[in-house]
Protein backbone atom coordinates (compact mmCIF):
# COMPACT_ATOMS: atom_id res chain seq x y z
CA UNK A 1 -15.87 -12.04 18.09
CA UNK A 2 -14.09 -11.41 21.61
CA UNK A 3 -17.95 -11.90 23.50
CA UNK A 4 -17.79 -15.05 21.69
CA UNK A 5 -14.45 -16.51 22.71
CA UNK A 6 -15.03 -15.63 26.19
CA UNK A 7 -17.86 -17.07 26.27
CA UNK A 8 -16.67 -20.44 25.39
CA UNK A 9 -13.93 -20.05 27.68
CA UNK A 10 -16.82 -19.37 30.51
CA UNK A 11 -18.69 -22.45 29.44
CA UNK A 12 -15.36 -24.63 29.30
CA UNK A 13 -14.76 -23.40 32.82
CA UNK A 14 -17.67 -24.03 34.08
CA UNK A 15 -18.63 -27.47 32.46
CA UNK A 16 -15.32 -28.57 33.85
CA UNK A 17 -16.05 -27.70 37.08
CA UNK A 18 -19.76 -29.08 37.14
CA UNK A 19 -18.28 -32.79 36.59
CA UNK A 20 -15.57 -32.60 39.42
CA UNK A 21 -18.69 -31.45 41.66
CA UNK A 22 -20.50 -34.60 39.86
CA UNK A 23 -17.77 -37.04 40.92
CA UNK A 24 -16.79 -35.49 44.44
CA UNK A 25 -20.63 -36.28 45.29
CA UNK A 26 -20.97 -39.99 43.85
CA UNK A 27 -17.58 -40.70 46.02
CA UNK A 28 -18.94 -39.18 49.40
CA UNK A 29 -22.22 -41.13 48.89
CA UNK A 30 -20.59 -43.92 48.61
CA UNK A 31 -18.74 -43.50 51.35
CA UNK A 32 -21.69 -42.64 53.63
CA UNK A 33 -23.18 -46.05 53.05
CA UNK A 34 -23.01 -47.80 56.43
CA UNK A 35 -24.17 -51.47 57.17
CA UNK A 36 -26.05 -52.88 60.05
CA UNK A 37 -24.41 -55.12 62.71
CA UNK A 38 -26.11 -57.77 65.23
CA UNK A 39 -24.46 -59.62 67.95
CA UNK A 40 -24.90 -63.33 68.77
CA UNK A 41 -24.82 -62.18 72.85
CA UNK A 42 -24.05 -58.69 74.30
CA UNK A 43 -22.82 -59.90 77.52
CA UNK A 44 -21.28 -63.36 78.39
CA UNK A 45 -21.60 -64.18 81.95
CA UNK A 46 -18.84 -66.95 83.55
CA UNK A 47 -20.44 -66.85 87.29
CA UNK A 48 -18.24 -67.57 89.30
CA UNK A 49 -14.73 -67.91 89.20
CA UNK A 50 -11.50 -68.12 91.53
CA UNK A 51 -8.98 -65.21 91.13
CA UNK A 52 -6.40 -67.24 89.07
CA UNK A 53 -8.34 -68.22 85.84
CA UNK A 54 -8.30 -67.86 82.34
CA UNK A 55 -11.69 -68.08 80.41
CA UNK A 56 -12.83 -67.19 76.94
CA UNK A 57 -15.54 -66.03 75.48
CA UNK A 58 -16.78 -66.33 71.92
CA UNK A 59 -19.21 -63.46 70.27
CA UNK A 60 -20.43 -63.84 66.83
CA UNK A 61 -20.73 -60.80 64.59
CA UNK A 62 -23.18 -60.96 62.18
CA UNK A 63 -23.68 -58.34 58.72
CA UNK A 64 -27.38 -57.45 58.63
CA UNK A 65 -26.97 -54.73 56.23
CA UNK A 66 -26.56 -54.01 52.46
CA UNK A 67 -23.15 -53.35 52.56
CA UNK A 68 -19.67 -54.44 53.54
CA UNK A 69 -19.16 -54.29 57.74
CA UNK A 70 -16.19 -53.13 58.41
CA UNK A 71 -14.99 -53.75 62.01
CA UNK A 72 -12.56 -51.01 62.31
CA UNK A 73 -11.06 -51.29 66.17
CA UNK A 74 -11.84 -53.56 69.37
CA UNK A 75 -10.73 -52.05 72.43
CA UNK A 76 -11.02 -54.16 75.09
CA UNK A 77 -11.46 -51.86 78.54
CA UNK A 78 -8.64 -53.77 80.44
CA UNK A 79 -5.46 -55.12 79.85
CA UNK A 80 -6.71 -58.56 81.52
CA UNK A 81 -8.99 -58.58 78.28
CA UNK A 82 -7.68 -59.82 75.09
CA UNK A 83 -8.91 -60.59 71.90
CA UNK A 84 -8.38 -62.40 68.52
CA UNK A 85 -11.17 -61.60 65.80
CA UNK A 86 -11.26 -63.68 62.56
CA UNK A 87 -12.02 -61.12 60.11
CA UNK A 88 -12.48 -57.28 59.87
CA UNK A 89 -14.59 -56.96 56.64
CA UNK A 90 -18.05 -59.19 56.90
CA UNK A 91 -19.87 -59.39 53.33
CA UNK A 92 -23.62 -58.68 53.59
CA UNK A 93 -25.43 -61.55 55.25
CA UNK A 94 -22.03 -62.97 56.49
CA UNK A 95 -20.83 -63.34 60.26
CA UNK A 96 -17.56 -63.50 61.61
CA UNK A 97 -16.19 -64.55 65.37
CA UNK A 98 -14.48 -62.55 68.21
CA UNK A 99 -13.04 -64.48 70.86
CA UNK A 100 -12.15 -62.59 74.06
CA UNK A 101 -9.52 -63.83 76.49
CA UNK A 102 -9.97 -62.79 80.20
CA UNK A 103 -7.74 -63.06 82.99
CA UNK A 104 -8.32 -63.36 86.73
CA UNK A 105 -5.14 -62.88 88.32
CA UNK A 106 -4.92 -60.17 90.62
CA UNK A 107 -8.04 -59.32 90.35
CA UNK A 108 -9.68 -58.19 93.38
CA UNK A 109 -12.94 -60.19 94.87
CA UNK A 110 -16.43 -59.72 93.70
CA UNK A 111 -18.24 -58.69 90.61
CA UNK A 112 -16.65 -57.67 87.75
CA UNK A 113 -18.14 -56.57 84.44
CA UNK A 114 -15.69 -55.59 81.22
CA UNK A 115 -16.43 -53.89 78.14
CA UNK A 116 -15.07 -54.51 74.76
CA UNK A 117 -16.05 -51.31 72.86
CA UNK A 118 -16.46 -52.08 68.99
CA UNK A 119 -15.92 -49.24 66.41
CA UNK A 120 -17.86 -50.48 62.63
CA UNK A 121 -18.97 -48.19 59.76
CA UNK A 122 -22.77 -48.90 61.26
CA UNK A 123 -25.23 -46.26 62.07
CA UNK A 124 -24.37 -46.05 65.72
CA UNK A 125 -20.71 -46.22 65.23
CA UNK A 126 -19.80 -47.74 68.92
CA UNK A 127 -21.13 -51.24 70.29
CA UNK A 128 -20.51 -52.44 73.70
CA UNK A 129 -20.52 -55.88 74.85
CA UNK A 130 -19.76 -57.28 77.76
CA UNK A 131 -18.18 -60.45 79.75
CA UNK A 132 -18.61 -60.21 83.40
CA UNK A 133 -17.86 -62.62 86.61
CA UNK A 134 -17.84 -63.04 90.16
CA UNK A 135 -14.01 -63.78 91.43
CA UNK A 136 -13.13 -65.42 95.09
CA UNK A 137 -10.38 -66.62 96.47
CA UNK A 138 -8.75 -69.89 95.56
């Protein structure tokens, strides 16, 4: 009588713990599903400008995948680079924009080439793109 009460006790234990294990697994796989991003342009070129302009640029962010993109930081490299995108989470087949501000002022003369690094739930998890110029004096 006692071998059989423990061993439903061992089989309540166990089958308990088995479907935890089951449901742990379906969330982290669902988790680990990442989408696939393309960009309208990777760099945006202005040519050349004088050292006390404001330009923008506008990028278009496209979901190529299967599941929701989720654009989870831009981080412009400078603080003469701002930004304004229109929508963190792009349904499959969707796009979305990202316009980029860039200042001039005080910058120095010459080329100059600025990243705006973006962080998604994509495969490669970092995406660059650029906006770049040539600056002279006014």
């Amino acid at each position: 009588m006692i071998k059989y009460i423990l061993l439903i006790i061992i089989s309540s234990i166990y089958s308990c713990s088995n479907s935890s294990k089951q449901e742990t697994s379906k969330k982290s796989s669902a988790e680990d599903i990442k989408s696939s991003i393309e960009f309208s342009k990777k760099i945006i070129d202005f040519g050349t400008l004088s050292n006390d302009t404001i330009v923008q640029a506008l990028f278009y962010i496209k979901n190529i995948g299967i599941a929701n993109l989720i654009i989870e930081d831009v981080s412009p490299e400078c603080s003469c680079t701002g930004y304004k995108l229109d929508n963190n989470t792009i349904l499959p087949g969707n796009s979305t924009k990202l316009l980029v501000n860039f200042s001039t002022k005080g910058k120095a003369e010459g080329l100059q080439r600025k990243a705006i690094i973006i962080r998604s739930n994509t495969e490669k998890e970092y995406n660059t793109l650029f906006i770049k110029c040539n600056i002279i004096q006014k």
